[in-house]
PDB file of N, CA and C in Angstrom:
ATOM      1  N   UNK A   1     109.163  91.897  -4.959  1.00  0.00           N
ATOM      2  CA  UNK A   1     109.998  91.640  -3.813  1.00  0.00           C
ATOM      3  C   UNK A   1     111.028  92.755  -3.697  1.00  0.00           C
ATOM      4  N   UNK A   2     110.982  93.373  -2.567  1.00  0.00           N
ATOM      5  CA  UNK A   2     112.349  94.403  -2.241  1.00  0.00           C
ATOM      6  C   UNK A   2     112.546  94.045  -0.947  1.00  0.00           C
ATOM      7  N   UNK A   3     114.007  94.459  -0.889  1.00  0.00           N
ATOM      8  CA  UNK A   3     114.925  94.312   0.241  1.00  0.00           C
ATOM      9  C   UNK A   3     116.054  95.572   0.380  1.00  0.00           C
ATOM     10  N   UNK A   4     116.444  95.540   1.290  1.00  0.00           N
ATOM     11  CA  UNK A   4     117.502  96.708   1.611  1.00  0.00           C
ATOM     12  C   UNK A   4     118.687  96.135   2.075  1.00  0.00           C
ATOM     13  N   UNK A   5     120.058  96.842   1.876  1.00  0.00           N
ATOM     14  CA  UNK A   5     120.957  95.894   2.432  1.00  0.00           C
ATOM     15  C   UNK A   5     121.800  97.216   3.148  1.00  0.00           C
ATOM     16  N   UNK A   6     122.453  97.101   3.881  1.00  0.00           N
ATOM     17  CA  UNK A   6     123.243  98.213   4.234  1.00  0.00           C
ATOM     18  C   UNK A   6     125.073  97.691   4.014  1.00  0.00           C
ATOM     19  N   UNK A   7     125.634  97.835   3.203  1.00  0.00           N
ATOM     20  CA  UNK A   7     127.181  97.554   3.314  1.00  0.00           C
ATOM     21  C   UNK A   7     128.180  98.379   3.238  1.00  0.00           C
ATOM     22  N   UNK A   8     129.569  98.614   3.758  1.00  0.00           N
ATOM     23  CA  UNK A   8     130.651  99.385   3.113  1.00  0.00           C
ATOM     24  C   UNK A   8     131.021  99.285   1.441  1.00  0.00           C
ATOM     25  N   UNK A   9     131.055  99.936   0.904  1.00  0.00           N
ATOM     26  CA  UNK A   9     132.215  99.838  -0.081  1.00  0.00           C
ATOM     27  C   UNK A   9     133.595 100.865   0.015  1.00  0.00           C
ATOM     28  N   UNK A  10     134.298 100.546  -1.029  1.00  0.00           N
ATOM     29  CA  UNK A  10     135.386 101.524  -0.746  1.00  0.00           C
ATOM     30  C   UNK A  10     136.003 102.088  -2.607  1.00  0.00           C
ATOM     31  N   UNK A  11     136.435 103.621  -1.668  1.00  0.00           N
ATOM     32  CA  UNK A  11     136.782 104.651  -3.180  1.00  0.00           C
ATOM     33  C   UNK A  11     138.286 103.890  -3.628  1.00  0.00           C
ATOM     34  N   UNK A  12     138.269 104.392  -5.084  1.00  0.00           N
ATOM     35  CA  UNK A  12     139.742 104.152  -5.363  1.00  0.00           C
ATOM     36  C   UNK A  12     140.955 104.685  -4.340  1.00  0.00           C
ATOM     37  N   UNK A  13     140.333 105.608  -3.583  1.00  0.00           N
ATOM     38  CA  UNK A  13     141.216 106.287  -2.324  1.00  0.00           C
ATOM     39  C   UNK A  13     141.245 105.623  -1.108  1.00  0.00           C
ATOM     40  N   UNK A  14     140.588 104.404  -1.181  1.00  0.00           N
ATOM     41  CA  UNK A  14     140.587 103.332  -0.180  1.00  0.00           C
ATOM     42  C   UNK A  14     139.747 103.968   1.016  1.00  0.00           C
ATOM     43  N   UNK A  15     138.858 105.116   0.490  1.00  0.00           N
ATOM     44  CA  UNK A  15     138.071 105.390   2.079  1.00  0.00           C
ATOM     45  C   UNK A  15     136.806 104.614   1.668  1.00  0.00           C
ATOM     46  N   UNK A  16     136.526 104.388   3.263  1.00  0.00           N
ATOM     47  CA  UNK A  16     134.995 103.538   3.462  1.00  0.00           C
ATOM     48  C   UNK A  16     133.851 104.744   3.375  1.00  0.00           C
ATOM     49  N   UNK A  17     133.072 104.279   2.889  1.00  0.00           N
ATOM     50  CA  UNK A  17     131.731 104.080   1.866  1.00  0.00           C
ATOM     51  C   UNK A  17     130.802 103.835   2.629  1.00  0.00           C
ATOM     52  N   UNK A  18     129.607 104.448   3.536  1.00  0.00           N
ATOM     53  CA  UNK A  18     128.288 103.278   3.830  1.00  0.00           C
ATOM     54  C   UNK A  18     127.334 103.416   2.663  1.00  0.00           C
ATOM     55  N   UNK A  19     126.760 102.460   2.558  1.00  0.00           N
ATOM     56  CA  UNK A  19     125.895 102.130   1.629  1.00  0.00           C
ATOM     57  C   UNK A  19     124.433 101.416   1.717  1.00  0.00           C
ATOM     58  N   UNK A  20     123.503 102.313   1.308  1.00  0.00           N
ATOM     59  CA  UNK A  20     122.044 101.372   1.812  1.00  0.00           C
ATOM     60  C   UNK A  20     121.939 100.953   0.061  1.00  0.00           C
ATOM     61  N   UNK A  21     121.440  99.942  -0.474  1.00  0.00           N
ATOM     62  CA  UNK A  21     120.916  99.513  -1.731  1.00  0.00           C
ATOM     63  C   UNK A  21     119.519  99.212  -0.882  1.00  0.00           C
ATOM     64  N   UNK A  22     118.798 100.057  -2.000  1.00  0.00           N
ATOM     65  CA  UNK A  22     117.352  99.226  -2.025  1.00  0.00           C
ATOM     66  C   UNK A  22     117.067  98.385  -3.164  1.00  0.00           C
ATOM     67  N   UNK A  23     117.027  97.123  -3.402  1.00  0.00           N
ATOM     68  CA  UNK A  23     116.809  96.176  -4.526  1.00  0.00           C
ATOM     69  C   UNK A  23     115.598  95.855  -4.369  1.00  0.00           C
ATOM     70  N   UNK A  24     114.991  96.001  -6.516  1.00  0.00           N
ATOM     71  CA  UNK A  24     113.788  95.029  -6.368  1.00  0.00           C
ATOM     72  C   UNK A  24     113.102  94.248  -7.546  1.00  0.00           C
ATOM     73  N   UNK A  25     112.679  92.986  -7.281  1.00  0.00           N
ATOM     74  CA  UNK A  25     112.899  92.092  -8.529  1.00  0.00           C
ATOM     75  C   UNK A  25     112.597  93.020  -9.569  1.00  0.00           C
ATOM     76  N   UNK A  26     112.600  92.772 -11.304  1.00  0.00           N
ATOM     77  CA  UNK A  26     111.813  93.229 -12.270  1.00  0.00           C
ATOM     78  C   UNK A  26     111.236  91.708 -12.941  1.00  0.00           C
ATOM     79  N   UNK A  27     110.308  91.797 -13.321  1.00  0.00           N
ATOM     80  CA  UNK A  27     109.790  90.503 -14.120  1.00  0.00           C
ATOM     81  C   UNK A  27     109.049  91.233 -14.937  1.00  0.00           C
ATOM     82  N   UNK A  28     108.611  89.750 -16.031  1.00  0.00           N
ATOM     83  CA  UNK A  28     108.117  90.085 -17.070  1.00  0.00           C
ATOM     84  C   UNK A  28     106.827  89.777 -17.047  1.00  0.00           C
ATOM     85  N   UNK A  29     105.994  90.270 -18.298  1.00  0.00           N
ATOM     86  CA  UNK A  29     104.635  89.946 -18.353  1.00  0.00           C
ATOM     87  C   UNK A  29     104.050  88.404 -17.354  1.00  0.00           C
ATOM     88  N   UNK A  30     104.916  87.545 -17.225  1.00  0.00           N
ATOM     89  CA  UNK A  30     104.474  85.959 -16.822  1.00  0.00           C
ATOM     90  C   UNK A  30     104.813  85.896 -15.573  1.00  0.00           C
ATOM     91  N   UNK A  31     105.443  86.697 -15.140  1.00  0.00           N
ATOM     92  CA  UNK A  31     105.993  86.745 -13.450  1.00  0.00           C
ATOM     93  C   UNK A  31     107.695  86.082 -13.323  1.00  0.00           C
ATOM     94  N   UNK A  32     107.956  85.881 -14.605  1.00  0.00           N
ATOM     95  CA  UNK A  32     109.586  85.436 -13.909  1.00  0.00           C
ATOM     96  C   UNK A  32     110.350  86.703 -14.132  1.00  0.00           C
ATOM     97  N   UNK A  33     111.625  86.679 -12.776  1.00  0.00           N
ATOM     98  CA  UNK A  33     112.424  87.618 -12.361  1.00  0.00           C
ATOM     99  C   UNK A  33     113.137  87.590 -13.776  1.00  0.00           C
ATOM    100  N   UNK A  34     113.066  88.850 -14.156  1.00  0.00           N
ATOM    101  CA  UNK A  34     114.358  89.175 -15.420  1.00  0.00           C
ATOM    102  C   UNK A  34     115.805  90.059 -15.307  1.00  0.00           C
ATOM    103  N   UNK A  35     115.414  90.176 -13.705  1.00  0.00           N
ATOM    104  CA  UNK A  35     116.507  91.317 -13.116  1.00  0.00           C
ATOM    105  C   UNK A  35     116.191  91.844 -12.133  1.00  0.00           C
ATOM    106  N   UNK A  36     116.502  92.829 -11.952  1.00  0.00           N
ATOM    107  CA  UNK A  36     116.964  93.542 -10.494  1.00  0.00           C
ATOM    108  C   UNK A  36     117.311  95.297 -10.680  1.00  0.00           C
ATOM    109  N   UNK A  37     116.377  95.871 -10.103  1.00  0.00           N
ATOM    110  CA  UNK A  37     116.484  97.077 -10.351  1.00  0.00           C
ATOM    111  C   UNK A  37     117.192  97.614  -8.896  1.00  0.00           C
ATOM    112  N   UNK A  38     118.214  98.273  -8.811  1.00  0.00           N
ATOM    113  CA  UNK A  38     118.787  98.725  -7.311  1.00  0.00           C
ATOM    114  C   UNK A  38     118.826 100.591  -7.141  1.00  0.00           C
ATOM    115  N   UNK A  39     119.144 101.208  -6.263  1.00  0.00           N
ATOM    116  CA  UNK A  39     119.014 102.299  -5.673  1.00  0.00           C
ATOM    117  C   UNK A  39     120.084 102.315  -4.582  1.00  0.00           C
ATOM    118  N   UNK A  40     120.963 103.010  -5.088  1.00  0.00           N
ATOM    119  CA  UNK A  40     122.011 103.111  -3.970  1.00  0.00           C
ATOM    120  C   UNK A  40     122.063 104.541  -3.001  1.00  0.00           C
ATOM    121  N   UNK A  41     122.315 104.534  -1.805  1.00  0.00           N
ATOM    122  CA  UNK A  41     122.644 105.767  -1.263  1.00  0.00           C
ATOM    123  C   UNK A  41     123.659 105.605   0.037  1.00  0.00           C
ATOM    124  N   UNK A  42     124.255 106.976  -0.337  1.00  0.00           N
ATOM    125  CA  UNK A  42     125.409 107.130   0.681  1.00  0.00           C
ATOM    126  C   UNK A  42     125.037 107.364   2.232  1.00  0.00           C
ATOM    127  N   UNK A  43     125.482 106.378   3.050  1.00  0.00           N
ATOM    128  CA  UNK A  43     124.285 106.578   4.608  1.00  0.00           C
ATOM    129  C   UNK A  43     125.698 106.824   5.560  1.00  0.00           C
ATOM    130  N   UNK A  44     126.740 107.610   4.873  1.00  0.00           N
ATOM    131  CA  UNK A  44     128.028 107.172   5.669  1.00  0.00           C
ATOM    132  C   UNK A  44     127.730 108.536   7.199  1.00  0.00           C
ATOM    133  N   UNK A  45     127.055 109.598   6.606  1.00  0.00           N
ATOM    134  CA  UNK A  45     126.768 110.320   7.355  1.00  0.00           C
ATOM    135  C   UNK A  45     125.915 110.092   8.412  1.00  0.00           C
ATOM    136  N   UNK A  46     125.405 109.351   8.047  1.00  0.00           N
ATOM    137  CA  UNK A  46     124.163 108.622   8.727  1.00  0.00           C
ATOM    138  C   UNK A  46     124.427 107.892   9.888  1.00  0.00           C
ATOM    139  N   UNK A  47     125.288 106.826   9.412  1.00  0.00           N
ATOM    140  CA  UNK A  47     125.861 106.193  10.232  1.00  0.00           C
ATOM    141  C   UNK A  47     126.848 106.801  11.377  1.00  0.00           C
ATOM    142  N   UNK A  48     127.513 108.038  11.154  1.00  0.00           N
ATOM    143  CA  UNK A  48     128.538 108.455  11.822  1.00  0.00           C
ATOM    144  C   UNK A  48     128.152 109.290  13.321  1.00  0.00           C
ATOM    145  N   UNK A  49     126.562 109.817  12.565  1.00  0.00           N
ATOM    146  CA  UNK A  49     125.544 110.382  13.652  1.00  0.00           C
ATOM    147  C   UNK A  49     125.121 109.407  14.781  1.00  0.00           C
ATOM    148  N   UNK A  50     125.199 107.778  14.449  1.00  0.00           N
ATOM    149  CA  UNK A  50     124.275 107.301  15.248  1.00  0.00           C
ATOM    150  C   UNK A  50     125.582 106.807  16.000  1.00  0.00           C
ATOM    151  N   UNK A  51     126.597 106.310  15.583  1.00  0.00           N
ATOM    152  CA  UNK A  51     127.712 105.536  16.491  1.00  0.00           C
ATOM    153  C   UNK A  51     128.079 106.613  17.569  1.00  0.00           C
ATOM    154  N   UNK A  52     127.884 108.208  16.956  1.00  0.00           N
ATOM    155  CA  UNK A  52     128.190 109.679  18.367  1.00  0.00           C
ATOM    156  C   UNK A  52     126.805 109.513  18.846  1.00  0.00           C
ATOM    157  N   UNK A  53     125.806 109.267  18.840  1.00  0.00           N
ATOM    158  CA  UNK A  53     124.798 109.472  19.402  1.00  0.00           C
ATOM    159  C   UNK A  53     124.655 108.271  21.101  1.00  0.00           C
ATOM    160  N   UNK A  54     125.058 106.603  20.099  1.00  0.00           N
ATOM    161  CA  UNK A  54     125.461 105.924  20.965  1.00  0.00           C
ATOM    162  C   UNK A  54     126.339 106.288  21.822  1.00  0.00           C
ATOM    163  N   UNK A  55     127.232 106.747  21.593  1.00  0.00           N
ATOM    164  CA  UNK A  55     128.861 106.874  22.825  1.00  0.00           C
ATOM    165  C   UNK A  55     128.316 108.068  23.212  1.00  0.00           C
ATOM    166  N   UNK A  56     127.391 109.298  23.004  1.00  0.00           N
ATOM    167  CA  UNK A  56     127.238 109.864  24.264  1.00  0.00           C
ATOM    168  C   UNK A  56     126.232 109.649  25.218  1.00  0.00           C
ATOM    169  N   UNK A  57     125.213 108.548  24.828  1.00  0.00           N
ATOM    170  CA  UNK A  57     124.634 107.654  25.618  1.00  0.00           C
ATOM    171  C   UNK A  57     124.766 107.095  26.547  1.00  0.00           C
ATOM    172  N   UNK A  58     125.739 106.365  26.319  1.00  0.00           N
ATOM    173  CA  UNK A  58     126.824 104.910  26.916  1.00  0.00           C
ATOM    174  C   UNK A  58     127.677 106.545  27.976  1.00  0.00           C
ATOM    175  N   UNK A  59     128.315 107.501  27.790  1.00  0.00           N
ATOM    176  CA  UNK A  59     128.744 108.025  29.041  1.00  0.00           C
ATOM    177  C   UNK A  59     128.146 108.562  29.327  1.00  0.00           C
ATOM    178  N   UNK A  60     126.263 109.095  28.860  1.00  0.00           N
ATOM    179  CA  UNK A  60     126.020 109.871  30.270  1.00  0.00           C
ATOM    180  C   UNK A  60     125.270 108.814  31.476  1.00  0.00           C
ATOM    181  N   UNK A  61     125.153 107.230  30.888  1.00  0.00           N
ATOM    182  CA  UNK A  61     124.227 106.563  31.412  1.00  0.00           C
ATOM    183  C   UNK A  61     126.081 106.218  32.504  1.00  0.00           C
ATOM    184  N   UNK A  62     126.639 106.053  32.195  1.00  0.00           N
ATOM    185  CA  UNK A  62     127.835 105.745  32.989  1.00  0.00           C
ATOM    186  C   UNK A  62     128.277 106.455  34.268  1.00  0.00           C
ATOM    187  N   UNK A  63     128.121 108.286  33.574  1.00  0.00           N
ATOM    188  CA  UNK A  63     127.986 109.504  34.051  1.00  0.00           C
ATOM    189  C   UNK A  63     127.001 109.197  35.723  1.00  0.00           C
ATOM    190  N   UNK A  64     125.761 109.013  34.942  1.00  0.00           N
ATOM    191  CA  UNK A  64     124.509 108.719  35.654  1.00  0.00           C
ATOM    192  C   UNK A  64     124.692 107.848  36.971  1.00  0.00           C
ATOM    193  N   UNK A  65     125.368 106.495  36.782  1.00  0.00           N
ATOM    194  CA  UNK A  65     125.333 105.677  37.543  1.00  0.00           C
ATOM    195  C   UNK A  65     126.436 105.559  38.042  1.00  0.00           C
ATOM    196  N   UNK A  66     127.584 106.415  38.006  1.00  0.00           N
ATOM    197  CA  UNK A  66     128.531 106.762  39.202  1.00  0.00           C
ATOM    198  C   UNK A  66     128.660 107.679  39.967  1.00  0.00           C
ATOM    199  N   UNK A  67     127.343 108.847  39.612  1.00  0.00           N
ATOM    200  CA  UNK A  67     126.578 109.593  40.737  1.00  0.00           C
ATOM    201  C   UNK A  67     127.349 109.352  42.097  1.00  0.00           C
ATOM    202  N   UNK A  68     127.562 109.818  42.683  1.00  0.00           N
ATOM    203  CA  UNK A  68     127.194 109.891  44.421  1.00  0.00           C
ATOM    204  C   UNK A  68     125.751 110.505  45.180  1.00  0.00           C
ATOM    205  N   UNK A  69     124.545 110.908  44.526  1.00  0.00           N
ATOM    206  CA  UNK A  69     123.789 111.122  44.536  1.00  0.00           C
ATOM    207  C   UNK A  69     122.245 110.204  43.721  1.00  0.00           C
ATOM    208  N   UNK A  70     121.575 110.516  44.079  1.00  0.00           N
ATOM    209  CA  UNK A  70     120.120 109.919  43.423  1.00  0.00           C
ATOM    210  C   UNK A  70     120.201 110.501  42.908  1.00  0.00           C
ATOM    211  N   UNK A  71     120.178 110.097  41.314  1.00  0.00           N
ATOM    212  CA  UNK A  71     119.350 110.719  39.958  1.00  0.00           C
ATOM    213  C   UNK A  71     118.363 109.649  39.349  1.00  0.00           C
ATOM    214  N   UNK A  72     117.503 110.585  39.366  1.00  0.00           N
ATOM    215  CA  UNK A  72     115.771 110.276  38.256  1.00  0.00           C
ATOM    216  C   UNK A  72     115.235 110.237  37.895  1.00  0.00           C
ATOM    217  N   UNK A  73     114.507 109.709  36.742  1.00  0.00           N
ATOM    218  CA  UNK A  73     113.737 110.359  35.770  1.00  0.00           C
ATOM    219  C   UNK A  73     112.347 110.271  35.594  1.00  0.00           C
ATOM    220  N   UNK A  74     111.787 110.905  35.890  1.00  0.00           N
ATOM    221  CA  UNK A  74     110.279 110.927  35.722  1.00  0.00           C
ATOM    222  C   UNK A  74     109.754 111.239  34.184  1.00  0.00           C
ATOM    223  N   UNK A  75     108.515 110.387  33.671  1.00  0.00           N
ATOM    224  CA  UNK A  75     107.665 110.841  32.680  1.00  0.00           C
ATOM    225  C   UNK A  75     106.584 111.480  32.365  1.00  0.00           C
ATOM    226  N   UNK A  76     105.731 111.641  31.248  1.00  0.00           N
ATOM    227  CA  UNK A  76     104.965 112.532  31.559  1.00  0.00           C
ATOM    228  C   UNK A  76     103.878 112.621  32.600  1.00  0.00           C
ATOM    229  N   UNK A  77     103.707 111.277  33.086  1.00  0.00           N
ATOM    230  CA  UNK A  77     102.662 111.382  34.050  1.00  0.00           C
ATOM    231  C   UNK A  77     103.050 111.395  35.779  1.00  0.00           C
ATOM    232  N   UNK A  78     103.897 111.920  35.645  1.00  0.00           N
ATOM    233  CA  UNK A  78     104.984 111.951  37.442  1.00  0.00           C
ATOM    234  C   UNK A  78     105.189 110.648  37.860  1.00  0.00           C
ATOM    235  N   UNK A  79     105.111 109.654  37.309  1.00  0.00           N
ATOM    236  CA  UNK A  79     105.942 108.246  37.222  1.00  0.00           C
ATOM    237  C   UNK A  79     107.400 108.065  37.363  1.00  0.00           C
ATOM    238  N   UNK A  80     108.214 107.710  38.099  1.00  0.00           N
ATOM    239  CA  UNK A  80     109.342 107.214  38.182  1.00  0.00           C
ATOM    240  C   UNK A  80     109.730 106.089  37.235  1.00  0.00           C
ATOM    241  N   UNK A  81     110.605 106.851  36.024  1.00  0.00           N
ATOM    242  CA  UNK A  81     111.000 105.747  34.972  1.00  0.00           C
ATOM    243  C   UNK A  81     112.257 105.227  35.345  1.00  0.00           C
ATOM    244  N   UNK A  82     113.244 105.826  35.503  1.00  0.00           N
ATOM    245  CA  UNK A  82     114.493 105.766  35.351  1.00  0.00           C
ATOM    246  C   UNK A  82     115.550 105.844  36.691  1.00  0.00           C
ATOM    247  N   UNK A  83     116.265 105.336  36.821  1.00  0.00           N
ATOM    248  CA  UNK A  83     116.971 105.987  37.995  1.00  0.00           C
ATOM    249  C   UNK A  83     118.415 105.587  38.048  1.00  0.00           C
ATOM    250  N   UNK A  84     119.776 105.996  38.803  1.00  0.00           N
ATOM    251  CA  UNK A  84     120.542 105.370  39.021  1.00  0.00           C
ATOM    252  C   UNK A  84     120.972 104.266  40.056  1.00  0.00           C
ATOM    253  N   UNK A  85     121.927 103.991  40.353  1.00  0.00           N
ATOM    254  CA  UNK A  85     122.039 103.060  41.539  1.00  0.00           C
ATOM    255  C   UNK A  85     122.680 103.676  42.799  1.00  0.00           C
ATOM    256  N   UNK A  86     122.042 104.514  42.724  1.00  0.00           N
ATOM    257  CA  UNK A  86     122.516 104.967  44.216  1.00  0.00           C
ATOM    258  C   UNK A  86     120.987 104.919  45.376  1.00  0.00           C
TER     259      UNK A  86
END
């Protein structure tokens, strides 16, 4: 059995920490859990990419739809995907 958890922790310097643990049972010859083997990694970077990735999302779709003009997006097959509200 493994699982992943994603949480903060924090340094003796009181800065926040992201954190992925990957945990996974250990058992013994008979199959009962005798522990827990974990894997920690620092995802703080990780995380910091996706919350800027979101917010420049969120204003160009904002950007987009206070247009005074039609904007639209076509895909690869000259399909109309996307558009604003104008």
């Amino acid at each position: 059995e493994t699982a992943n958890f994603e949480f903060p922790l924090f340094t003796k310097d009181h800065e926040r920490v992201e954190v992925l643990l990957n945990a996974t049972t250990r058992r013994d010859v008979a199959g009962v859990i005798v522990g827990v083997v974990g894997v920690g990694q620092d995802i703080t970077e990780r995380k910091k990419a996706e919350a800027e990735l979101q917010r420049v999302a969120k204003d160009l779709r904002a950007l987009i739809d206070t247009a005074n003009a039609p904007i639209f997006g076509i895909d690869k097959n000259g399909l109309v995907n996307e558009w604003n509200n104008k």
